[in-house]
C-alpha atoms as a PDB file:
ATOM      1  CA  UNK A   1      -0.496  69.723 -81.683  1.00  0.00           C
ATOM      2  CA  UNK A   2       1.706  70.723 -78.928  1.00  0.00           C
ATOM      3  CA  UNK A   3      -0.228  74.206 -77.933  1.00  0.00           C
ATOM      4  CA  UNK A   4      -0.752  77.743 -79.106  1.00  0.00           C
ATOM      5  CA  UNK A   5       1.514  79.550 -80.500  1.00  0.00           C
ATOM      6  CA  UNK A   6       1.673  83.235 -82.297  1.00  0.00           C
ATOM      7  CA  UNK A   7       0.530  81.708 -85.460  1.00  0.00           C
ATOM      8  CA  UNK A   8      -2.403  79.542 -83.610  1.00  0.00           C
ATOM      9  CA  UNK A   9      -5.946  80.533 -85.690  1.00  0.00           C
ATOM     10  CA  UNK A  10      -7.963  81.884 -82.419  1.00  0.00           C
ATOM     11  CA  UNK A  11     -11.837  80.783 -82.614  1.00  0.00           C
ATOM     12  CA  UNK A  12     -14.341  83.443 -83.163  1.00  0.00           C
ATOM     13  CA  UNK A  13     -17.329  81.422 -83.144  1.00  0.00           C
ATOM     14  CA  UNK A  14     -18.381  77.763 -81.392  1.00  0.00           C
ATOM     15  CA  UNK A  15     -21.595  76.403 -81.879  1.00  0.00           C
ATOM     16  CA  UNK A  16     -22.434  72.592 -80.912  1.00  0.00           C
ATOM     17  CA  UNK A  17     -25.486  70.969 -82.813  1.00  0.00           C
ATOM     18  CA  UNK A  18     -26.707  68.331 -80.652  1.00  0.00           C
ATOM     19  CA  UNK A  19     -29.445  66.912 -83.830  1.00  0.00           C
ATOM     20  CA  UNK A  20     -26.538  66.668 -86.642  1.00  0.00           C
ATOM     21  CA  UNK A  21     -23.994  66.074 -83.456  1.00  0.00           C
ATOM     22  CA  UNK A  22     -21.332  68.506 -84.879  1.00  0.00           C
ATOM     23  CA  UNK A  23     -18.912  71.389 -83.407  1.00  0.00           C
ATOM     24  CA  UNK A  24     -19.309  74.013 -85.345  1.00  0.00           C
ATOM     25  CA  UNK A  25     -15.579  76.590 -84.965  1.00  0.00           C
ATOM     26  CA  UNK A  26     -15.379  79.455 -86.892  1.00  0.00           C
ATOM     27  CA  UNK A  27     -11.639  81.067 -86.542  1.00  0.00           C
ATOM     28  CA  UNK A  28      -9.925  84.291 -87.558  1.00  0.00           C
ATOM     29  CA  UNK A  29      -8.349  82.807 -90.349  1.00  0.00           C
ATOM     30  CA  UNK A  30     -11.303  82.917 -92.096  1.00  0.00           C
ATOM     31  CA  UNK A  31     -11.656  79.149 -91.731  1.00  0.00           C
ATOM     32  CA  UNK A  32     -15.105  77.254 -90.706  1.00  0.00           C
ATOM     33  CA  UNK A  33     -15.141  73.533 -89.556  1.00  0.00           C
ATOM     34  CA  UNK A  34     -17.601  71.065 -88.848  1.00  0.00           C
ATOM     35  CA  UNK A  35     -16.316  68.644 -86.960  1.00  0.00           C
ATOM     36  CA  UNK A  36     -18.391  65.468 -85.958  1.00  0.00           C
ATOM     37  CA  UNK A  37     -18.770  64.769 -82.000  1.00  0.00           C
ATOM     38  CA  UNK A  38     -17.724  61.548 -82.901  1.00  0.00           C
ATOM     39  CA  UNK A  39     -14.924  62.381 -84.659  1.00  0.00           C
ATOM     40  CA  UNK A  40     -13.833  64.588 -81.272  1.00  0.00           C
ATOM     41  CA  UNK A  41     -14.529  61.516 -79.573  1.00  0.00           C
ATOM     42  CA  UNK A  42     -12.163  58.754 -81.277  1.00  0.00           C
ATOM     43  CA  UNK A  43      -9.471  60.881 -81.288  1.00  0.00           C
ATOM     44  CA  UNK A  44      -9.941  62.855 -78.079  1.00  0.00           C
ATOM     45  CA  UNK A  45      -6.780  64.189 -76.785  1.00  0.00           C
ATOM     46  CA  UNK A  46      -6.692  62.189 -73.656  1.00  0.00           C
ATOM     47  CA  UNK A  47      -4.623  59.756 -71.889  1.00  0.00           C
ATOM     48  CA  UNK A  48      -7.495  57.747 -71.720  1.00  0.00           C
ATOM     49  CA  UNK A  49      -7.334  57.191 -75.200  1.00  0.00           C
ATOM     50  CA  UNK A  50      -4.184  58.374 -76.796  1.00  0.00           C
ATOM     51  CA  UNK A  51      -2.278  56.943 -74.170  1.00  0.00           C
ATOM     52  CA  UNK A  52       0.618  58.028 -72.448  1.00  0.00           C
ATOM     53  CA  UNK A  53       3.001  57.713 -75.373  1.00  0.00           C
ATOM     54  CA  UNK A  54       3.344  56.089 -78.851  1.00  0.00           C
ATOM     55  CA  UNK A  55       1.892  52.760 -79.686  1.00  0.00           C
ATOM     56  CA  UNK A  56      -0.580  52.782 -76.549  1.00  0.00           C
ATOM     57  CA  UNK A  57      -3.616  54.033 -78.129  1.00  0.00           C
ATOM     58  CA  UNK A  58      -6.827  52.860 -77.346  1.00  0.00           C
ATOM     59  CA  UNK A  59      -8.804  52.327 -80.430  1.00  0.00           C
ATOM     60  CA  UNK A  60     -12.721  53.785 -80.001  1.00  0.00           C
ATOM     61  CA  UNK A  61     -15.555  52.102 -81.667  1.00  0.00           C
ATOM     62  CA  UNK A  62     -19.311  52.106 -80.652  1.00  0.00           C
ATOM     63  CA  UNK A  63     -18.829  56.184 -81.042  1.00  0.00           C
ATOM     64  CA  UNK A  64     -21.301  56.759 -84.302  1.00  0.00           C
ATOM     65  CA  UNK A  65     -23.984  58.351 -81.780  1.00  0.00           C
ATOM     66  CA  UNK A  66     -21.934  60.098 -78.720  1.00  0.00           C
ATOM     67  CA  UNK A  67     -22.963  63.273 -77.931  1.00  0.00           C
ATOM     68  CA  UNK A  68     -21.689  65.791 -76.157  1.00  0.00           C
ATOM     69  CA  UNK A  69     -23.979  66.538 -73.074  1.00  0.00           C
ATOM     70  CA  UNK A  70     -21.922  69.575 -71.575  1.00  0.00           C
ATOM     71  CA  UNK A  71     -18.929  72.404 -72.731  1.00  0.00           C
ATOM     72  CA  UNK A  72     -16.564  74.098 -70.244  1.00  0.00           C
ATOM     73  CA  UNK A  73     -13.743  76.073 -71.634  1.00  0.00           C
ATOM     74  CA  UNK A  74     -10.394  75.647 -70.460  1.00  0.00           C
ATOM     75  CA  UNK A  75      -8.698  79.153 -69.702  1.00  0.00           C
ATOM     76  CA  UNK A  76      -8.477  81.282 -73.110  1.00  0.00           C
ATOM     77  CA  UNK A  77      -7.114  78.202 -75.346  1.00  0.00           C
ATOM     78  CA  UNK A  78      -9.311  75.093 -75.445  1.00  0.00           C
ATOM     79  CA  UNK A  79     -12.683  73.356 -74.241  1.00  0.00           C
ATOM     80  CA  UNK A  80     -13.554  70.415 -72.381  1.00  0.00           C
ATOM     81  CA  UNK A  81     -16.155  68.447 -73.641  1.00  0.00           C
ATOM     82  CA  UNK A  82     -18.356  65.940 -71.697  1.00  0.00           C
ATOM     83  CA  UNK A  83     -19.852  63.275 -74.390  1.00  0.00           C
ATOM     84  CA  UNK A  84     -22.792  60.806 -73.789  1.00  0.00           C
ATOM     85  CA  UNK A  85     -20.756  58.136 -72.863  1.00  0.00           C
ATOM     86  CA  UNK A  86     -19.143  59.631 -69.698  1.00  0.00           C
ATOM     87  CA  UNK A  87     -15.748  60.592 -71.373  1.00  0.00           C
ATOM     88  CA  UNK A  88     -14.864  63.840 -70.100  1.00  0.00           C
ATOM     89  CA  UNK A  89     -10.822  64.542 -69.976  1.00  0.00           C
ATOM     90  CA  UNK A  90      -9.940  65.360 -73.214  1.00  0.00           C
ATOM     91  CA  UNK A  91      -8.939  69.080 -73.055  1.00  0.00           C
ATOM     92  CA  UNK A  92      -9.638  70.183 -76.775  1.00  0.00           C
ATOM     93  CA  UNK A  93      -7.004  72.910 -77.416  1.00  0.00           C
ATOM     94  CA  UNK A  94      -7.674  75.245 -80.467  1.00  0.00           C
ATOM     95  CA  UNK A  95      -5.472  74.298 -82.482  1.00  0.00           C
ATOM     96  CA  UNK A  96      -5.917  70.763 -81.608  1.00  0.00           C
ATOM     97  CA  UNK A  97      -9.720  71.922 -83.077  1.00  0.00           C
ATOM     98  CA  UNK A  98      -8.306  73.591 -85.859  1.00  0.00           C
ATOM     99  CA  UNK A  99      -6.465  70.320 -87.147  1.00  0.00           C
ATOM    100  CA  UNK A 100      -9.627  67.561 -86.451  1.00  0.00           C
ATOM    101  CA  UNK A 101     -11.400  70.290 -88.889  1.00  0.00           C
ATOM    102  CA  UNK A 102      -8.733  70.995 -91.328  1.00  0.00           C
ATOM    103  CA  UNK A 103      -7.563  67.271 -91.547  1.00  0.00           C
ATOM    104  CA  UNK A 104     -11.111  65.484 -91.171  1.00  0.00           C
ATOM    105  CA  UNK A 105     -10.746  63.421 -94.459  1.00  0.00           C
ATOM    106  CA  UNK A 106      -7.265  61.994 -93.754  1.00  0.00           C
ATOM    107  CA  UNK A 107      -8.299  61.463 -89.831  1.00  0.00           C
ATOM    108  CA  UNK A 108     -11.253  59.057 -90.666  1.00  0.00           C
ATOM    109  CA  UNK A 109      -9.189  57.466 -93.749  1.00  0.00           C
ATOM    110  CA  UNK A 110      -6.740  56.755 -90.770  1.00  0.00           C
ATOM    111  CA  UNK A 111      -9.990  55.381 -88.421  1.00  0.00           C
ATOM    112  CA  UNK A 112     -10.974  53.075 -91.083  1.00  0.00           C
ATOM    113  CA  UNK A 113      -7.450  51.568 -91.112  1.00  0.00           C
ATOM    114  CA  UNK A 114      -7.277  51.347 -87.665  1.00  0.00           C
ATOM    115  CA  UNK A 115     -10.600  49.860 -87.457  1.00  0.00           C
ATOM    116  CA  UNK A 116     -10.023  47.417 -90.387  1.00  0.00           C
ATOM    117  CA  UNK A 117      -6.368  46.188 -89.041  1.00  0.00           C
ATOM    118  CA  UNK A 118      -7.740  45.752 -85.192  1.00  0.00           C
ATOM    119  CA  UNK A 119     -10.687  43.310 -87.402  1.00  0.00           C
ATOM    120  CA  UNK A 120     -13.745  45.018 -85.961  1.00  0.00           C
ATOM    121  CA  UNK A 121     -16.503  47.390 -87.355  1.00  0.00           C
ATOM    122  CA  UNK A 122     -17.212  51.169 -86.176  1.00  0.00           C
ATOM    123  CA  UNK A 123     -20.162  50.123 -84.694  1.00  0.00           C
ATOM    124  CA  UNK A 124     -18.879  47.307 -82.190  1.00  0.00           C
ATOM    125  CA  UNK A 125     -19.478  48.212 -78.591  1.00  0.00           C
ATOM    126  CA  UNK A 126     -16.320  48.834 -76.582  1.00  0.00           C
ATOM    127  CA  UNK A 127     -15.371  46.713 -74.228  1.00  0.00           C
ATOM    128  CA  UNK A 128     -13.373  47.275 -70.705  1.00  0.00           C
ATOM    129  CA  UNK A 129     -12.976  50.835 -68.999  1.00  0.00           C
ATOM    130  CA  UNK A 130     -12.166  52.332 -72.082  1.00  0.00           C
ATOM    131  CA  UNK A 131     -14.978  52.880 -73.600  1.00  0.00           C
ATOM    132  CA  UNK A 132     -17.076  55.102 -70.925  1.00  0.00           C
ATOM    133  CA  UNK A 133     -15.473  57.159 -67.895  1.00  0.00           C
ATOM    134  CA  UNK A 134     -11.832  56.343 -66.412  1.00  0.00           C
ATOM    135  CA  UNK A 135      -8.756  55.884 -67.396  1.00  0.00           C
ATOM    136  CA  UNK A 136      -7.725  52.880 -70.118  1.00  0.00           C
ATOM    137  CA  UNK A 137      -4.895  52.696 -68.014  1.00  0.00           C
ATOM    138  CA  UNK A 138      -6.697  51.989 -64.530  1.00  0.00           C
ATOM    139  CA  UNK A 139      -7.083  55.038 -63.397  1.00  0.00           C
ATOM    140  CA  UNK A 140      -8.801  58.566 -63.857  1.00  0.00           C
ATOM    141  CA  UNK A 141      -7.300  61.406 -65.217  1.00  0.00           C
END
């Protein structure tokens, strides 16, 4: 998900539904996702928790009810999100959108793995600076 590109599906429609806590992204490709705020959330795009490079992922549980409390769009290619839990630098690009939608079912078969190698539950409160606002690597981004 490096960035746009010519062949990047542009969004025609965003709705967020703050009771069933989904994005709701129509693009011109025909295509309509739902994707769950807490699905944005545990793989959010940001250093904070995809690190700054491979193997340096933080892993985010505790995430079932995050919502997402404001919406700013980033020039003409993404949105930043600000969820319940005070994480707010994941820059969402579209296509980044496009593929939490499009790949939903293989993303949280890939959660649960992650979830059930670290030997915790979904539900088990974060600890540390990762879990709310900052950086998981000490400082903000």
């Amino acid at each position: 998900m490096a960035g746009l590109t010519t062949q990047t599906p542009m969004p025609t429609a965003l709705t967020l539904h703050q009771t069933s806590r989904v994005l709701e992204i129509g693009f011109d490709d025909g295509k309509t996702f739902r994707i769950p705020f807490e699905l944005m959330r545990v793989y959010s795009p940001s250093a904070e928790v995809q690190g700054h490079g491979p193997g340096q992922e933080v892993l985010q549980t505790g995430k079932r009810d995050v919502g997402i409390t404001d919406l700013q769009t980033v020039g003409h290619y993404a949105v930043q999100p600000t969820f319940s839990d005070g994480h707010d630098t994941g820059i969402f690009s579209w296509d980044y959108l496009y593929h939490l939608g499009a790949d939903q079912e293989a993303l949280w078969a890939q959660y649960a793995q992650r979830i059930e190698a670290a030997g915790t539950h979904r539900d088990a409160p974060m600890t540390g600076a990762a879990g709310g606002a900052g950086g998981a690597c000490g400082h903000h981004h």
